[in-house]
PDB file of N, CA and C in Angstrom:
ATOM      1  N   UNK A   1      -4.413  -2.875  15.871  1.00  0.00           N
ATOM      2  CA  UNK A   1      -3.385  -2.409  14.967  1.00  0.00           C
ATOM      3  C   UNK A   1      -3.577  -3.080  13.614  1.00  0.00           C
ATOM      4  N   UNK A   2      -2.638  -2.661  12.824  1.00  0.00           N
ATOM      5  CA  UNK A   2      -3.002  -3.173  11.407  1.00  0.00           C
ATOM      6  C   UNK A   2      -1.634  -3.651  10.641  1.00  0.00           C
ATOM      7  N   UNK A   3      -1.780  -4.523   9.766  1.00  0.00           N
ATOM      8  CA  UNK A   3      -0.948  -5.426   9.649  1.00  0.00           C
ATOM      9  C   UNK A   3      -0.548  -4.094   7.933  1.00  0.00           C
ATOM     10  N   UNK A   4       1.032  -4.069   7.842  1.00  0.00           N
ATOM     11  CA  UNK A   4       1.235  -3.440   7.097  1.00  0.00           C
ATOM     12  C   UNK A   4       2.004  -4.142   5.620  1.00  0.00           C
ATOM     13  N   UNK A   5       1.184  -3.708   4.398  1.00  0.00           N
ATOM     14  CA  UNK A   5       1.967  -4.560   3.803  1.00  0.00           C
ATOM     15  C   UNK A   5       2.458  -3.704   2.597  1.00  0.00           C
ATOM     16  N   UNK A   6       4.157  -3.612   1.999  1.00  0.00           N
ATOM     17  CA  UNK A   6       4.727  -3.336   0.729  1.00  0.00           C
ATOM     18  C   UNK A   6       4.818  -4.176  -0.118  1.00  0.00           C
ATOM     19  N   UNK A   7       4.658  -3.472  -1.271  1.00  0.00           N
ATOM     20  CA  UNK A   7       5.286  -4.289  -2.364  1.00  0.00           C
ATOM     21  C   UNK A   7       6.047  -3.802  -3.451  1.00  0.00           C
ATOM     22  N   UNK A   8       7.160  -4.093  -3.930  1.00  0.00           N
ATOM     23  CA  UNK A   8       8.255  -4.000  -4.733  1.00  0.00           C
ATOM     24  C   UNK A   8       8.421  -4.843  -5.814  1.00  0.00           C
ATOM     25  N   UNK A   9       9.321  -4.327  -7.080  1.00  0.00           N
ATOM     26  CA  UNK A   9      10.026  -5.511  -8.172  1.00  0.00           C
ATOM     27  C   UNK A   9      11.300  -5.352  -7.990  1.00  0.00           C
ATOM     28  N   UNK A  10      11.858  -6.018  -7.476  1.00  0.00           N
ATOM     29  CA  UNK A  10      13.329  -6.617  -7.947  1.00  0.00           C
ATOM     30  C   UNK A  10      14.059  -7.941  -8.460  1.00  0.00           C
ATOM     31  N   UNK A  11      14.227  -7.416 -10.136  1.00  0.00           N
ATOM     32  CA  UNK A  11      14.676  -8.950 -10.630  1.00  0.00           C
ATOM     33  C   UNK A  11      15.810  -9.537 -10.045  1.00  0.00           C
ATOM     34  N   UNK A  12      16.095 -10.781 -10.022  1.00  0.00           N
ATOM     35  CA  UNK A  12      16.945 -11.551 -10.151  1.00  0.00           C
ATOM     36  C   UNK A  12      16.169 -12.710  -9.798  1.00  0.00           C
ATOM     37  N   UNK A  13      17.351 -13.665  -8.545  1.00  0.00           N
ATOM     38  CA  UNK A  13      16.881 -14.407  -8.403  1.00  0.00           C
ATOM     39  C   UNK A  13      16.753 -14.393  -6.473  1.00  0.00           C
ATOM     40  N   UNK A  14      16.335 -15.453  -6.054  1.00  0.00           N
ATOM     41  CA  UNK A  14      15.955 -15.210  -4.172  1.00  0.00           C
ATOM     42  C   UNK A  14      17.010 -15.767  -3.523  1.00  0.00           C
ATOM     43  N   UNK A  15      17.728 -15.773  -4.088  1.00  0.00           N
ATOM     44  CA  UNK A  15      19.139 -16.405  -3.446  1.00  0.00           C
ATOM     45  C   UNK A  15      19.967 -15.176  -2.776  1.00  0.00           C
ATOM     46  N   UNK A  16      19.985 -13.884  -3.302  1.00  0.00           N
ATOM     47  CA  UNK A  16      19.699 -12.553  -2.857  1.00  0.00           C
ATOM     48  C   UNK A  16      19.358 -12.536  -1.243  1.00  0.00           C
ATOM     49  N   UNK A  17      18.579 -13.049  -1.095  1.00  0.00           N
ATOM     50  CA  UNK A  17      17.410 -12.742   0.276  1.00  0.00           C
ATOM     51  C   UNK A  17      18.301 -13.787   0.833  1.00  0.00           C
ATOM     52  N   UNK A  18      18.539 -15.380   0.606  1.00  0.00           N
ATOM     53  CA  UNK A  18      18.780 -16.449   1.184  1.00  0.00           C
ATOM     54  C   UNK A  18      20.090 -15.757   2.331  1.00  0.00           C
ATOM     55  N   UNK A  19      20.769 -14.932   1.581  1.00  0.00           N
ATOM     56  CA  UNK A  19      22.349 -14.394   1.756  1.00  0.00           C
ATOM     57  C   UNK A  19      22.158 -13.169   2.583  1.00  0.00           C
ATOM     58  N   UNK A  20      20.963 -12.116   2.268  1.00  0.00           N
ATOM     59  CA  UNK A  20      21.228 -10.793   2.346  1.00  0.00           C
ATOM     60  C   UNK A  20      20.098 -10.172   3.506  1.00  0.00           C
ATOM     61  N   UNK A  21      19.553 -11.159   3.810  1.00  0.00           N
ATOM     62  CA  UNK A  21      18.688 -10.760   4.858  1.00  0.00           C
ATOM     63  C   UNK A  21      18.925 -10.774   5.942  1.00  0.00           C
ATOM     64  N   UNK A  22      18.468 -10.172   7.002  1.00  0.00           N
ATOM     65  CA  UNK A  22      19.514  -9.908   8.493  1.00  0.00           C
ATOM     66  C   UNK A  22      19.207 -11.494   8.525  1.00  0.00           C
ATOM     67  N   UNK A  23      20.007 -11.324   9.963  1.00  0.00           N
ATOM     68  CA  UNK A  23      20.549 -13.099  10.480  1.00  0.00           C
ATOM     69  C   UNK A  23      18.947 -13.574  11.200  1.00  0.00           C
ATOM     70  N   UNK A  24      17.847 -12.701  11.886  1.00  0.00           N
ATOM     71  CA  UNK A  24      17.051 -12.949  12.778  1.00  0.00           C
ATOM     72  C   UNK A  24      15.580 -13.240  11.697  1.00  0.00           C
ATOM     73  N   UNK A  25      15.781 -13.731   9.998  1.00  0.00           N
ATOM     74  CA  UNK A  25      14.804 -14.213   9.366  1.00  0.00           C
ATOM     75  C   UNK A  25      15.281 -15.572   9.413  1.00  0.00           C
ATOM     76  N   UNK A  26      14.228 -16.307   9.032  1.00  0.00           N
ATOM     77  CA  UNK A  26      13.859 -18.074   8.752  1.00  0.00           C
ATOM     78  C   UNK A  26      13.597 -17.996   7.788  1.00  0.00           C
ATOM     79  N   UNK A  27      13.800 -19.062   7.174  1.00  0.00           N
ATOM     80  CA  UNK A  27      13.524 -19.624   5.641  1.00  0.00           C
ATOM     81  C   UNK A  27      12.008 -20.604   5.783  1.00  0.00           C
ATOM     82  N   UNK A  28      10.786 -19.643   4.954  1.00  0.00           N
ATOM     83  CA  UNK A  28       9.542 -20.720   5.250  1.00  0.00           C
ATOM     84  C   UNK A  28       9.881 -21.826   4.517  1.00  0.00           C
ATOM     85  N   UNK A  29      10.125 -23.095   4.803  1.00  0.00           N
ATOM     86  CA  UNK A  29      10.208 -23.701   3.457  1.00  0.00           C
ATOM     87  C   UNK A  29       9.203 -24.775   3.014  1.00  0.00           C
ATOM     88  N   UNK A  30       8.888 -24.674   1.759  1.00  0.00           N
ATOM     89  CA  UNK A  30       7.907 -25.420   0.501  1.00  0.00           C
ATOM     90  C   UNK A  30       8.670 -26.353  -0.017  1.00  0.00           C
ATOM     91  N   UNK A  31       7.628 -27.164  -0.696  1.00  0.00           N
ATOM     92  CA  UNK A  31       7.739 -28.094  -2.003  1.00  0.00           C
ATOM     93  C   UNK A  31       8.058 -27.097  -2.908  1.00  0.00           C
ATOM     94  N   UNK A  32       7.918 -25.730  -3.106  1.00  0.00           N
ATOM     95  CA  UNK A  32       7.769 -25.057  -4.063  1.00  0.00           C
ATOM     96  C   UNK A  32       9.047 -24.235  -4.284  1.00  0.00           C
ATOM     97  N   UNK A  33       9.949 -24.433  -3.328  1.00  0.00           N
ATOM     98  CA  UNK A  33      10.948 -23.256  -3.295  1.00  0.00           C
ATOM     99  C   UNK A  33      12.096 -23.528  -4.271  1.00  0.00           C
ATOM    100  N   UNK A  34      12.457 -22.361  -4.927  1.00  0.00           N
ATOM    101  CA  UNK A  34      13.363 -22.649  -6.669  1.00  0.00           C
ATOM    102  C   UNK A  34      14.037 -21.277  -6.410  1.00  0.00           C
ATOM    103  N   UNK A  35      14.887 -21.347  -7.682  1.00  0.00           N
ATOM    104  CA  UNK A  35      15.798 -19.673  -7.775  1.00  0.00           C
ATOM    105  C   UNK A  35      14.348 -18.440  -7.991  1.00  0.00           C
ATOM    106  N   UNK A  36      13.758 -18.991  -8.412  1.00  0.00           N
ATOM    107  CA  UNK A  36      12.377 -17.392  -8.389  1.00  0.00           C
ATOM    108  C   UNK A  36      11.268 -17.724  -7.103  1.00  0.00           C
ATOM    109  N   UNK A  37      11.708 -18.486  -6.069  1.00  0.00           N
ATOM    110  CA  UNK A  37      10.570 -18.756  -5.257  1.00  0.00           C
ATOM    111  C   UNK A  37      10.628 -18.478  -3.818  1.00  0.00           C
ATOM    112  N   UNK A  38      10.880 -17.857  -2.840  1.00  0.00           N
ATOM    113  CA  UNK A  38      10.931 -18.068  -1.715  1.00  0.00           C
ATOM    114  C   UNK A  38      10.373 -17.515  -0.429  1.00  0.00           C
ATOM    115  N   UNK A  39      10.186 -17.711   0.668  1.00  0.00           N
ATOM    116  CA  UNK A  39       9.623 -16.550   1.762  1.00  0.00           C
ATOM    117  C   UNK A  39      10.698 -17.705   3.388  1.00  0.00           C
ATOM    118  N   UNK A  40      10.696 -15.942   3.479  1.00  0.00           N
ATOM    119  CA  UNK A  40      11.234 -16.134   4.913  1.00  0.00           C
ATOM    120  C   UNK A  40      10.412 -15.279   5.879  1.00  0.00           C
ATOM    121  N   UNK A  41      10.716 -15.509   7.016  1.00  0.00           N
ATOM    122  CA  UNK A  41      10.026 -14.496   8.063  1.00  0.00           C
ATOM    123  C   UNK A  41      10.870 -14.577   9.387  1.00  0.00           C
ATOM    124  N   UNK A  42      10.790 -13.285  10.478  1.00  0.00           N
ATOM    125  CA  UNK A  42      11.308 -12.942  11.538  1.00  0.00           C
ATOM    126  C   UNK A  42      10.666 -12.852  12.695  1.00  0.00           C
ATOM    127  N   UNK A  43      10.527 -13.899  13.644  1.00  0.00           N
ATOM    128  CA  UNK A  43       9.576 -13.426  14.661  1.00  0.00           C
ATOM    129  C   UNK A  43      10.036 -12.998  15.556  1.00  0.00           C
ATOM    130  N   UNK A  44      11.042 -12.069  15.811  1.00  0.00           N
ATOM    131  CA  UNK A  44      11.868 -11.065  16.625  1.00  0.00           C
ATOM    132  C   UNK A  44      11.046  -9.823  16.011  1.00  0.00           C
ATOM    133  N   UNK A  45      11.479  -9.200  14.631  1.00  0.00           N
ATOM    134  CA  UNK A  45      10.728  -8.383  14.029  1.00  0.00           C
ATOM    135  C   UNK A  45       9.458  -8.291  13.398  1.00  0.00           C
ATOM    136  N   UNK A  46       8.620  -9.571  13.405  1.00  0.00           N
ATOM    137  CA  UNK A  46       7.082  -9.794  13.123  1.00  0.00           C
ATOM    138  C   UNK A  46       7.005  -9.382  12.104  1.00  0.00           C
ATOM    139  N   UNK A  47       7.920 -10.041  10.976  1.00  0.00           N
ATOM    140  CA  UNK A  47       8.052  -9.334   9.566  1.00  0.00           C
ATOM    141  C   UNK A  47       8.206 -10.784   8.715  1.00  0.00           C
ATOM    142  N   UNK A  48       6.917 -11.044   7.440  1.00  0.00           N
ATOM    143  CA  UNK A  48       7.443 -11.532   6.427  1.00  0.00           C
ATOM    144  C   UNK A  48       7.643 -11.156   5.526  1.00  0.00           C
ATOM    145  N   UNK A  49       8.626 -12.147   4.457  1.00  0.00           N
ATOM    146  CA  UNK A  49       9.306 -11.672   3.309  1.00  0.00           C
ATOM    147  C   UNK A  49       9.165 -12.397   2.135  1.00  0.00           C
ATOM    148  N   UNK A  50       8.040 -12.397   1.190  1.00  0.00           N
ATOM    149  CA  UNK A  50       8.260 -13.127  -0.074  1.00  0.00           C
ATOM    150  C   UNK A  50       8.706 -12.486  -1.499  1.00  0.00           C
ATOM    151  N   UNK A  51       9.440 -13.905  -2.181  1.00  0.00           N
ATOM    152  CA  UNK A  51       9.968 -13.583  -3.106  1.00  0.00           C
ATOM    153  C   UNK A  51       9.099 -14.593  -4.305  1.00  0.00           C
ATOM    154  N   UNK A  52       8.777 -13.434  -5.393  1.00  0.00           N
ATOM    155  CA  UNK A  52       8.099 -14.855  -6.593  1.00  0.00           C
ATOM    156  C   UNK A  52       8.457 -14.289  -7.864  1.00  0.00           C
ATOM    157  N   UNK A  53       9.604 -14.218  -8.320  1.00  0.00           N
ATOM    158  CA  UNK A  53       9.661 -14.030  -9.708  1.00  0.00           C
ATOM    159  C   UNK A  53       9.876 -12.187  -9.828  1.00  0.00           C
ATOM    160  N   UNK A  54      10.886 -12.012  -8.727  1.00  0.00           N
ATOM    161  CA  UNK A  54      10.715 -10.306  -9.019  1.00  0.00           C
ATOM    162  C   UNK A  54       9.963  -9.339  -8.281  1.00  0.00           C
ATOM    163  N   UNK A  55       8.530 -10.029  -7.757  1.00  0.00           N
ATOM    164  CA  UNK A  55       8.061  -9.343  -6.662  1.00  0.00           C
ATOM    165  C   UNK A  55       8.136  -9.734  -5.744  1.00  0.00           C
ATOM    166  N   UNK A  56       8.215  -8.459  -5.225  1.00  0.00           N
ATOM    167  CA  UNK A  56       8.891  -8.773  -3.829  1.00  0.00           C
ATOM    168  C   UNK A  56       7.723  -8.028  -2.595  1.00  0.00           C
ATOM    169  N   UNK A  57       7.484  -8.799  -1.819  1.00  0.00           N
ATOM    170  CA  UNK A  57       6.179  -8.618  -0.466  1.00  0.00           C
ATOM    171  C   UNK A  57       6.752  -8.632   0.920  1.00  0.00           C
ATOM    172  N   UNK A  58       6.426  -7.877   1.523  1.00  0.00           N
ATOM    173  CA  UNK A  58       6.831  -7.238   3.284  1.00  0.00           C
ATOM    174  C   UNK A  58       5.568  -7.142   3.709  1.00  0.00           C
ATOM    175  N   UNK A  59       5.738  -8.137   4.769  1.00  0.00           N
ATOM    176  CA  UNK A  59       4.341  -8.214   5.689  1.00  0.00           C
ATOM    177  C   UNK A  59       5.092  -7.580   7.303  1.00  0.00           C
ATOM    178  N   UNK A  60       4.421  -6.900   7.442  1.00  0.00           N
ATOM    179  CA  UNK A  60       5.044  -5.842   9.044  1.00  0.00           C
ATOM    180  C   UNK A  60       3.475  -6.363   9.696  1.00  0.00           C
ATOM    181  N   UNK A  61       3.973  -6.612  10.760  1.00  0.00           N
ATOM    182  CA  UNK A  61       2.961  -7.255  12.189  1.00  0.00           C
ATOM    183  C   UNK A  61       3.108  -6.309  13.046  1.00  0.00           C
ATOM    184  N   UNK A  62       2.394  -5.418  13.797  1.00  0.00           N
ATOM    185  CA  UNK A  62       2.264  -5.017  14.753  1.00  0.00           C
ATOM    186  C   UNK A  62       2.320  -5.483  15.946  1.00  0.00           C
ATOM    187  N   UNK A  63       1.636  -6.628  16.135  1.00  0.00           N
ATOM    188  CA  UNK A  63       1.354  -7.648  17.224  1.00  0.00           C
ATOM    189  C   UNK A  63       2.030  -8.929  16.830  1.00  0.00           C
ATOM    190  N   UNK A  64       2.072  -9.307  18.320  1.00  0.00           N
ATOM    191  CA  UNK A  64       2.702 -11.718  18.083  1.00  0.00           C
ATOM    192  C   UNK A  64       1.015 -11.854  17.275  1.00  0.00           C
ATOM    193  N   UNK A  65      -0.077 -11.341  17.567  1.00  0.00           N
ATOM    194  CA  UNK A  65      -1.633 -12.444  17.024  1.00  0.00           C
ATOM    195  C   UNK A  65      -1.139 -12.277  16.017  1.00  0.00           C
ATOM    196  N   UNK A  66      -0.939 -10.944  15.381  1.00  0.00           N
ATOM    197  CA  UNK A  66      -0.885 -10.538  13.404  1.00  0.00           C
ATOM    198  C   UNK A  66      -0.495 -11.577  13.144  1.00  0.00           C
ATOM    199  N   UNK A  67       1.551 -11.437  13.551  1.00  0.00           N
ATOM    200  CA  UNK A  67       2.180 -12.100  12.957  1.00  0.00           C
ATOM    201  C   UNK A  67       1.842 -13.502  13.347  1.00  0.00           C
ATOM    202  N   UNK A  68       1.438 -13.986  13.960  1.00  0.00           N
ATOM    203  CA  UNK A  68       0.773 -15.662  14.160  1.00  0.00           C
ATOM    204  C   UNK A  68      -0.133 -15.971  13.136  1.00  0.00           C
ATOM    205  N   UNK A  69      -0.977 -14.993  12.994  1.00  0.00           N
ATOM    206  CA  UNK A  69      -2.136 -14.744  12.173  1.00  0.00           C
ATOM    207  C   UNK A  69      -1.862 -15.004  10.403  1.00  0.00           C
ATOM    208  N   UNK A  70      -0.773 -14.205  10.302  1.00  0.00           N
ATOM    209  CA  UNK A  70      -0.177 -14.091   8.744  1.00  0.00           C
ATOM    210  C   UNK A  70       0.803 -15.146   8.712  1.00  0.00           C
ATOM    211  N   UNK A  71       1.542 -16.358   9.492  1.00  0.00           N
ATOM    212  CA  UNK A  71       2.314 -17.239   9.800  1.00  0.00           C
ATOM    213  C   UNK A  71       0.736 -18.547   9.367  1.00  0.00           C
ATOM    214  N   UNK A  72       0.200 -18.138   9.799  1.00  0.00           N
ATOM    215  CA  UNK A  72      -0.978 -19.226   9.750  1.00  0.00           C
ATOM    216  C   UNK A  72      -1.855 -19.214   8.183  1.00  0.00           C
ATOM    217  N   UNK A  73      -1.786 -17.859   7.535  1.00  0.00           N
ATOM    218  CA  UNK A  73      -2.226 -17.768   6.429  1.00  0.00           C
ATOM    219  C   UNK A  73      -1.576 -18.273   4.980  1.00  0.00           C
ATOM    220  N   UNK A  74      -0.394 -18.395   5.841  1.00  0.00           N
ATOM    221  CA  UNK A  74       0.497 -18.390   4.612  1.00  0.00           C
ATOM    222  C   UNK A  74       0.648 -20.298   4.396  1.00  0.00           C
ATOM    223  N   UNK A  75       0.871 -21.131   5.681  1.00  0.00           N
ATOM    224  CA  UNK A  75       0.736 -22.163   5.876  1.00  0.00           C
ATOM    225  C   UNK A  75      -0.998 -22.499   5.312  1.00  0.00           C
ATOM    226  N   UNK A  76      -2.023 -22.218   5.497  1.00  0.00           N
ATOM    227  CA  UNK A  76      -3.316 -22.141   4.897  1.00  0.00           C
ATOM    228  C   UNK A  76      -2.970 -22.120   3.175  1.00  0.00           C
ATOM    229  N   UNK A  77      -2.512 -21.332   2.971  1.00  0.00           N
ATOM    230  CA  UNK A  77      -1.929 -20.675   1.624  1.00  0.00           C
ATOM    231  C   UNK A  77      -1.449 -21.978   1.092  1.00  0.00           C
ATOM    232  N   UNK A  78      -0.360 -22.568   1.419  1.00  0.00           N
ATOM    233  CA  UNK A  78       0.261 -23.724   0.569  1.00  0.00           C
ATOM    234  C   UNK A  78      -0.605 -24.757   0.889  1.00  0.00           C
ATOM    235  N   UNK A  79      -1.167 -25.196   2.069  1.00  0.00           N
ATOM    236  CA  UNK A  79      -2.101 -25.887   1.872  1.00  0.00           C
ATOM    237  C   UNK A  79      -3.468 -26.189   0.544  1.00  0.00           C
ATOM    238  N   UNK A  80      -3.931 -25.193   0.490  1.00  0.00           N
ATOM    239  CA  UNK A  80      -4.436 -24.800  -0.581  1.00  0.00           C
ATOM    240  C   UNK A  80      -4.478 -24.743  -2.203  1.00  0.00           C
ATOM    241  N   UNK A  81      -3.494 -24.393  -2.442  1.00  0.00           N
ATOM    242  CA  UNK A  81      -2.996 -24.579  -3.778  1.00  0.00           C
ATOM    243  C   UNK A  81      -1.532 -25.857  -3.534  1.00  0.00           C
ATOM    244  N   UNK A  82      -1.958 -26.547  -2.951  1.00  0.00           N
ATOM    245  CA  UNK A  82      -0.879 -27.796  -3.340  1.00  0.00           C
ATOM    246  C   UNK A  82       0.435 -27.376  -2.695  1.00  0.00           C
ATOM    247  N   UNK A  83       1.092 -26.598  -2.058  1.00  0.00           N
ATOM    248  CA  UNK A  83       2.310 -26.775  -1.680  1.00  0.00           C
ATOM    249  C   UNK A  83       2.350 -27.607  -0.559  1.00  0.00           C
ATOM    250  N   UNK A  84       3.704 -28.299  -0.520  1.00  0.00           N
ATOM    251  CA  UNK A  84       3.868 -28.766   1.124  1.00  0.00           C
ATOM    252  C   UNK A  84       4.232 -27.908   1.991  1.00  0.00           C
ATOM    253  N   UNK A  85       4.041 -27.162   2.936  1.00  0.00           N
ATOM    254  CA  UNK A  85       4.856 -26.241   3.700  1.00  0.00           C
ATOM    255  C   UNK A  85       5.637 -27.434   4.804  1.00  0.00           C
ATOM    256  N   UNK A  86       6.838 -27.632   4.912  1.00  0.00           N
ATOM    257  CA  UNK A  86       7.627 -28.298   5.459  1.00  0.00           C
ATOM    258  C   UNK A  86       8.087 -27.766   7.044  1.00  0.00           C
ATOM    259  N   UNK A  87       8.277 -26.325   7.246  1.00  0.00           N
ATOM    260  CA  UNK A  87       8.336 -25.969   8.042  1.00  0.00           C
ATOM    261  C   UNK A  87       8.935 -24.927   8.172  1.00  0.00           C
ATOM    262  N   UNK A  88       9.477 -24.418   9.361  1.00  0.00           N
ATOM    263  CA  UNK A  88      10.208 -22.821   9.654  1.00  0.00           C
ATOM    264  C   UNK A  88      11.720 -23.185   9.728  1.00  0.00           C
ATOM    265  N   UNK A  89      12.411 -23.233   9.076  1.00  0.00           N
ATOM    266  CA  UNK A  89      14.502 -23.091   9.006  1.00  0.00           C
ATOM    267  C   UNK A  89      14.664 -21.765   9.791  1.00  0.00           C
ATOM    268  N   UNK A  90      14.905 -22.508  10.684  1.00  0.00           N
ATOM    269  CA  UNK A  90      15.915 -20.695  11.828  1.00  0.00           C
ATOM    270  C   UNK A  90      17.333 -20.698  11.301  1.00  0.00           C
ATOM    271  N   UNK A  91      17.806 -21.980  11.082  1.00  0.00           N
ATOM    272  CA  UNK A  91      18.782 -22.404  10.343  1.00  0.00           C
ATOM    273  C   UNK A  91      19.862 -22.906  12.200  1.00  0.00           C
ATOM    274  N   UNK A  92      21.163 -22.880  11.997  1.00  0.00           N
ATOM    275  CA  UNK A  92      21.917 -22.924  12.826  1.00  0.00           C
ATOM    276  C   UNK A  92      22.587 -22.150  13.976  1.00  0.00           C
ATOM    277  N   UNK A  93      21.877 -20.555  13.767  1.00  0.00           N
ATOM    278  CA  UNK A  93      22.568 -19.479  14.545  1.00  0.00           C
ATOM    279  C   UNK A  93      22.074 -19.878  16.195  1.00  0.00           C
ATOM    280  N   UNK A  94      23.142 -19.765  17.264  1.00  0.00           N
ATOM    281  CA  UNK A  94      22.794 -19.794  18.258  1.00  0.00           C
ATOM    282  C   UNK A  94      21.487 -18.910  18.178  1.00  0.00           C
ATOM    283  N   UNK A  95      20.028 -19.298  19.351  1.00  0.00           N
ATOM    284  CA  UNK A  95      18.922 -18.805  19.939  1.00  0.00           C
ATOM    285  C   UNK A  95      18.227 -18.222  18.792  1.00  0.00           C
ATOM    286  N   UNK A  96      18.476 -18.906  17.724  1.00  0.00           N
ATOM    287  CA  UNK A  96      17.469 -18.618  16.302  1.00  0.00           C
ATOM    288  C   UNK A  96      16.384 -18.790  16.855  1.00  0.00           C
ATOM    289  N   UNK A  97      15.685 -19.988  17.398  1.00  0.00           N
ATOM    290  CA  UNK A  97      14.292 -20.465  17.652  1.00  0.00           C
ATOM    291  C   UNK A  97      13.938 -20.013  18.842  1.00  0.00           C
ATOM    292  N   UNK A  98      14.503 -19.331  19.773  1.00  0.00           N
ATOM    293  CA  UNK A  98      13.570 -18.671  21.018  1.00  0.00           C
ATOM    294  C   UNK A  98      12.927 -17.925  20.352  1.00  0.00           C
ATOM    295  N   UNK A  99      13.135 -17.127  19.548  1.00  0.00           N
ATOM    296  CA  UNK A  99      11.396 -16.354  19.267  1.00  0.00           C
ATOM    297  C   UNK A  99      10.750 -16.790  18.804  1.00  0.00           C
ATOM    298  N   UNK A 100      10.389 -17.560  17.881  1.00  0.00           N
ATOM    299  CA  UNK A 100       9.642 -18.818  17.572  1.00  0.00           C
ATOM    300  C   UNK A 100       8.944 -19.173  18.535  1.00  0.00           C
ATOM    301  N   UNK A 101       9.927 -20.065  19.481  1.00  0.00           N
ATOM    302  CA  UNK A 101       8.979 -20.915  20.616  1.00  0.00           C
ATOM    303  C   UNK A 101       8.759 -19.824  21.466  1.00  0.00           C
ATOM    304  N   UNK A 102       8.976 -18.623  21.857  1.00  0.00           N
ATOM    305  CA  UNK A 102       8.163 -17.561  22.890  1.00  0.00           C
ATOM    306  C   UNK A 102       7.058 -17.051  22.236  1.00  0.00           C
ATOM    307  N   UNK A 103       6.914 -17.362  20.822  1.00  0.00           N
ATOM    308  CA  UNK A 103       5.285 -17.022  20.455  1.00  0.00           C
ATOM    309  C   UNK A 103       4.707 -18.104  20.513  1.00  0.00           C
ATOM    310  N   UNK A 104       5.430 -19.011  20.699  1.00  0.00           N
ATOM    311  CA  UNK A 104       4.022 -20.470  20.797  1.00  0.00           C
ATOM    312  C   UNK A 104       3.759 -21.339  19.071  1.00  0.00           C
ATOM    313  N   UNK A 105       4.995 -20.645  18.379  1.00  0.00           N
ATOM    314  CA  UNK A 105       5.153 -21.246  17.547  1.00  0.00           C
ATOM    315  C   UNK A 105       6.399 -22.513  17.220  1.00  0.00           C
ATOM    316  N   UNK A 106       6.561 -23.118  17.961  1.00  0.00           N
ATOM    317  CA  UNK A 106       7.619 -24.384  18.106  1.00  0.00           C
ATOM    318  C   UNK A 106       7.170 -25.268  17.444  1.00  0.00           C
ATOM    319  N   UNK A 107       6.686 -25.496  16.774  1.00  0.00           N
ATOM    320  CA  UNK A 107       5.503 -26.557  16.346  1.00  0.00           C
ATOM    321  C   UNK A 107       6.028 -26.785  15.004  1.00  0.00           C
ATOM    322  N   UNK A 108       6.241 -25.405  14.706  1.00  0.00           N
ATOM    323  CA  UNK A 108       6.252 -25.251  12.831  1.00  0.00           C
ATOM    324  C   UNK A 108       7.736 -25.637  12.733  1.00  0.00           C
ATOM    325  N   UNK A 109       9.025 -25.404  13.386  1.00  0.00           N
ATOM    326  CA  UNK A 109      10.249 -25.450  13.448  1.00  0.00           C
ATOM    327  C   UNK A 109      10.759 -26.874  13.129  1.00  0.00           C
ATOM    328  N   UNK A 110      12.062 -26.990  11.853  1.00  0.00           N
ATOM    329  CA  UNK A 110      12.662 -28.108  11.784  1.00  0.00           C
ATOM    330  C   UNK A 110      13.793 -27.786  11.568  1.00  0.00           C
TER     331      UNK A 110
END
């Protein structure tokens, strides 16, 4: 299968997303994250979501590998150009992190 990706502009700021995104996304979080900066992702729906200044990116996973795959790129990603990636925020909702840890991603979670 193939990993599907959109892209959009919508100004403002990502505080938008922080608020407005269903309850079953995580907050990736960086050294880097500001009012124009952010990405979250869903591993119920194998969907990430970044925000940088207006554009706006949807990564759709077909598969747990994709989305492991694009979870791993993106961590590669801040590695790379200097970010810290700190980890995955499910935040507080009861059974946020079972999908997380049923892909074998528990690791990344704080």
């Amino acid at each position: 299968m193939a990993v599907s990706i959109e892209r959009e502009h919508a100004p403002g700021d990502r505080y938008r997303y922080d608020h407005g995104l269903p309850a079953d996304f995580a907050q990736l979080d960086t050294s880097e994250d500001a009012s124009y900066y952010g990405n979250w992702a869903s591993a119920q729906r194998r969907v990430l979501f970044s925000y940088c200044e207006g554009d706006c990116t949807t990564t759709v996973c077909a598969t747990d590998e994709e989305f492991k795959a694009e979870i791993q790129k993106f961590t590669d990603f801040c590695d790379r150009i200097g970010y810290r990636f700190f980890g995955v925020d499910p935040g507080l909702k009861p059974g946020a992190k079972k999908p997380w840890e049923a892909m074998g991603l528990a690791h990344l979670l704080h």
